[in-house]
C-alpha atoms as a PDB file:
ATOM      1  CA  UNK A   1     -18.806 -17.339   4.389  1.00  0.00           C
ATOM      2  CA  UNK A   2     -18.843 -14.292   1.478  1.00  0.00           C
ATOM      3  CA  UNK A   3     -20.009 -12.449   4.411  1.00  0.00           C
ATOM      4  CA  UNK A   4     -17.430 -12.599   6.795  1.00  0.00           C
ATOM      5  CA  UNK A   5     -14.812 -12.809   4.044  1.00  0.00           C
ATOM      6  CA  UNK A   6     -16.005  -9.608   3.027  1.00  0.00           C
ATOM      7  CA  UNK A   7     -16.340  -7.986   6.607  1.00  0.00           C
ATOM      8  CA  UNK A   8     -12.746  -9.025   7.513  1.00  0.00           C
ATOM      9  CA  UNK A   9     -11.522  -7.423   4.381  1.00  0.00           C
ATOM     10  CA  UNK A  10     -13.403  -4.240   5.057  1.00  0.00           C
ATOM     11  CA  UNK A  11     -12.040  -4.033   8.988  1.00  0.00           C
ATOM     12  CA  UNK A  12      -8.548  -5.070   7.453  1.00  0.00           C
ATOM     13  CA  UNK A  13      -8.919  -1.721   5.455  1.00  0.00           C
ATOM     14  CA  UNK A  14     -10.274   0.412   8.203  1.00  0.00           C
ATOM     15  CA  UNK A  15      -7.587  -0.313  10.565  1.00  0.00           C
ATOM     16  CA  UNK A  16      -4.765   0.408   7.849  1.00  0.00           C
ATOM     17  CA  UNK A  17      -6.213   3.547   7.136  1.00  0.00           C
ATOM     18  CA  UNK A  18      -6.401   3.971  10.598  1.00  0.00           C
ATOM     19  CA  UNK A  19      -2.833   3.319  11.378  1.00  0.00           C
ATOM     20  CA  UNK A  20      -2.240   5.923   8.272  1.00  0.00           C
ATOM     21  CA  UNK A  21      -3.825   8.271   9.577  1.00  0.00           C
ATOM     22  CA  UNK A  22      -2.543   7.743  13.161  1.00  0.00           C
ATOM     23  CA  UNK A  23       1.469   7.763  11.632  1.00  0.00           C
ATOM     24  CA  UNK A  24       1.001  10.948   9.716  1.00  0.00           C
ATOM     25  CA  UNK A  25       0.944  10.213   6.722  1.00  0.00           C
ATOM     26  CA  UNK A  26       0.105  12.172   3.883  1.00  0.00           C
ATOM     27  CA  UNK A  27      -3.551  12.580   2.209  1.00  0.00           C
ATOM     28  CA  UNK A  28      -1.562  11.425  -1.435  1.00  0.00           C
ATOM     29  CA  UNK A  29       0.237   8.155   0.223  1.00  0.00           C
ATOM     30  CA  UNK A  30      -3.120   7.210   1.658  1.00  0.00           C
ATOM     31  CA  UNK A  31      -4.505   7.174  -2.136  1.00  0.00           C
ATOM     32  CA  UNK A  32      -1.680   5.616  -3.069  1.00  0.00           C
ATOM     33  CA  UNK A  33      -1.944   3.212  -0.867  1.00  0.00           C
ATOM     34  CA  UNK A  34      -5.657   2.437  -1.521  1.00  0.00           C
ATOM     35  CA  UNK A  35      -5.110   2.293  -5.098  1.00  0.00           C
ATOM     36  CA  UNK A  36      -1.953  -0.306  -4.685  1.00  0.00           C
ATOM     37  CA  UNK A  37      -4.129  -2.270  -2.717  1.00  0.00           C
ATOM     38  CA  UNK A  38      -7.160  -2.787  -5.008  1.00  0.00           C
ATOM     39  CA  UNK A  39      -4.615  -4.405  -7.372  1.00  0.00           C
ATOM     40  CA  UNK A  40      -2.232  -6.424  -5.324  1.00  0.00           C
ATOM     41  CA  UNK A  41      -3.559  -7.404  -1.738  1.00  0.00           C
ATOM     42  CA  UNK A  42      -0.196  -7.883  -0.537  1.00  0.00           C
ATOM     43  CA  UNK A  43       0.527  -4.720   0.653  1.00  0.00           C
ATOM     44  CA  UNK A  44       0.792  -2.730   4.188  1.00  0.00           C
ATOM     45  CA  UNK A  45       1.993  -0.017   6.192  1.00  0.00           C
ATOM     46  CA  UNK A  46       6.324   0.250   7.895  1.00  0.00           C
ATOM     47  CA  UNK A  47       5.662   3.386   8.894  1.00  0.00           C
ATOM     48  CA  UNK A  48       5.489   5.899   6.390  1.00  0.00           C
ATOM     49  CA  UNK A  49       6.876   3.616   3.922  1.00  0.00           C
ATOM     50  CA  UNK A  50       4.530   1.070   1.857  1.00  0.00           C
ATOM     51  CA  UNK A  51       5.463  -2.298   1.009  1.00  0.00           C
ATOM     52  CA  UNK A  52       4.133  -4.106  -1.380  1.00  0.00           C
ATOM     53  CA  UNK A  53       4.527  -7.870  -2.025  1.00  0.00           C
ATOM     54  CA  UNK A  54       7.957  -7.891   0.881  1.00  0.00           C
ATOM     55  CA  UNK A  55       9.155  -6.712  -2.294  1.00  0.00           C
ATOM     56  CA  UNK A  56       8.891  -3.273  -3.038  1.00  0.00           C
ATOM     57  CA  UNK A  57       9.139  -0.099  -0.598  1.00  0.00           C
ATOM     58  CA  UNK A  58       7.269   3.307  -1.890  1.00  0.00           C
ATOM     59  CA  UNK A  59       8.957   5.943   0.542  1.00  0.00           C
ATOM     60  CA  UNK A  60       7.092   9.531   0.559  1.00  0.00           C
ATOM     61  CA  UNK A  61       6.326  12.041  -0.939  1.00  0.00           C
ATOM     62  CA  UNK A  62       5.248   8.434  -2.856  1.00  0.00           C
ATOM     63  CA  UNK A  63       6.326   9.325  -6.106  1.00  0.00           C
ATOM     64  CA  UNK A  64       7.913   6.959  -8.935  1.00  0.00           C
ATOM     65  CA  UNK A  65      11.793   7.751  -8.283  1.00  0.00           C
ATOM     66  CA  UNK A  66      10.784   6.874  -4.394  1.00  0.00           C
ATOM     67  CA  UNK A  67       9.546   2.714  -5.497  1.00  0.00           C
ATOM     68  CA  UNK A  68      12.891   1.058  -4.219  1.00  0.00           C
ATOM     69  CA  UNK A  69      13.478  -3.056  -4.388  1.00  0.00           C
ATOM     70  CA  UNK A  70      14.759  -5.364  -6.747  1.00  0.00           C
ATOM     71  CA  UNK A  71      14.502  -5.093 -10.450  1.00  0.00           C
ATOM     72  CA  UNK A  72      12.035  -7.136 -12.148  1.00  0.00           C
ATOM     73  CA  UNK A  73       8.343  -7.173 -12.785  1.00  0.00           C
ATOM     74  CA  UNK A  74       7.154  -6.669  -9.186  1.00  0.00           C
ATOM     75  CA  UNK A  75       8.935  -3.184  -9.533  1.00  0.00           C
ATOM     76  CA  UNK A  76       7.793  -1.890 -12.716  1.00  0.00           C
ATOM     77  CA  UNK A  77       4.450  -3.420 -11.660  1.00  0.00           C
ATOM     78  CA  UNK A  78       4.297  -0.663  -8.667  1.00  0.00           C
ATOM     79  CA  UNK A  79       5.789   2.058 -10.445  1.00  0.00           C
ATOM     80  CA  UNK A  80       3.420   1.728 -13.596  1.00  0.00           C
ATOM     81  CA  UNK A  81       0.476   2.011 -10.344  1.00  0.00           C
ATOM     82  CA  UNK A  82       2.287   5.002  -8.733  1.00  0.00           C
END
């Protein structure tokens, strides 16, 4: 059961940094996103765009003034990652 849980979770990361990849996006919002996600699983690819928790959008070039959503500590959460 570890097993599998842990070979879904590895093809779950493959194929987002596949789609990544595949939409263009930058070397820095793939790190990003990588880093975002070994905090907070909740998080995936609209695009370019990364949204974490339904809650927060990162928009490139990724950085801090570019984490849009509602105030509160979902937001400052991301931006303390980014």
């Amino acid at each position: 059961s570890q097993l599998a849980n842990k070979a879904r979770t590895e093809k779950e990361e493959k194929m987002s940094q596949a789609y990544a990849i595949s939409a263009g996006v930058s070397l820095e919002g793939q790190q990003l996103f990588q880093t975002i996600h070994k905090t907070i699983k909740d998080c995936k690819w609209q695009e370019k765009n990364i949204v974490v928790m339904e809650e927060v959008v990162i928009a490139p070039p990724y950085q801090v003034e570019n984490c849009k959503g509602k105030e509160g500590s979902a937001l400052s959460h991301v931006r303390k990652i980014v």
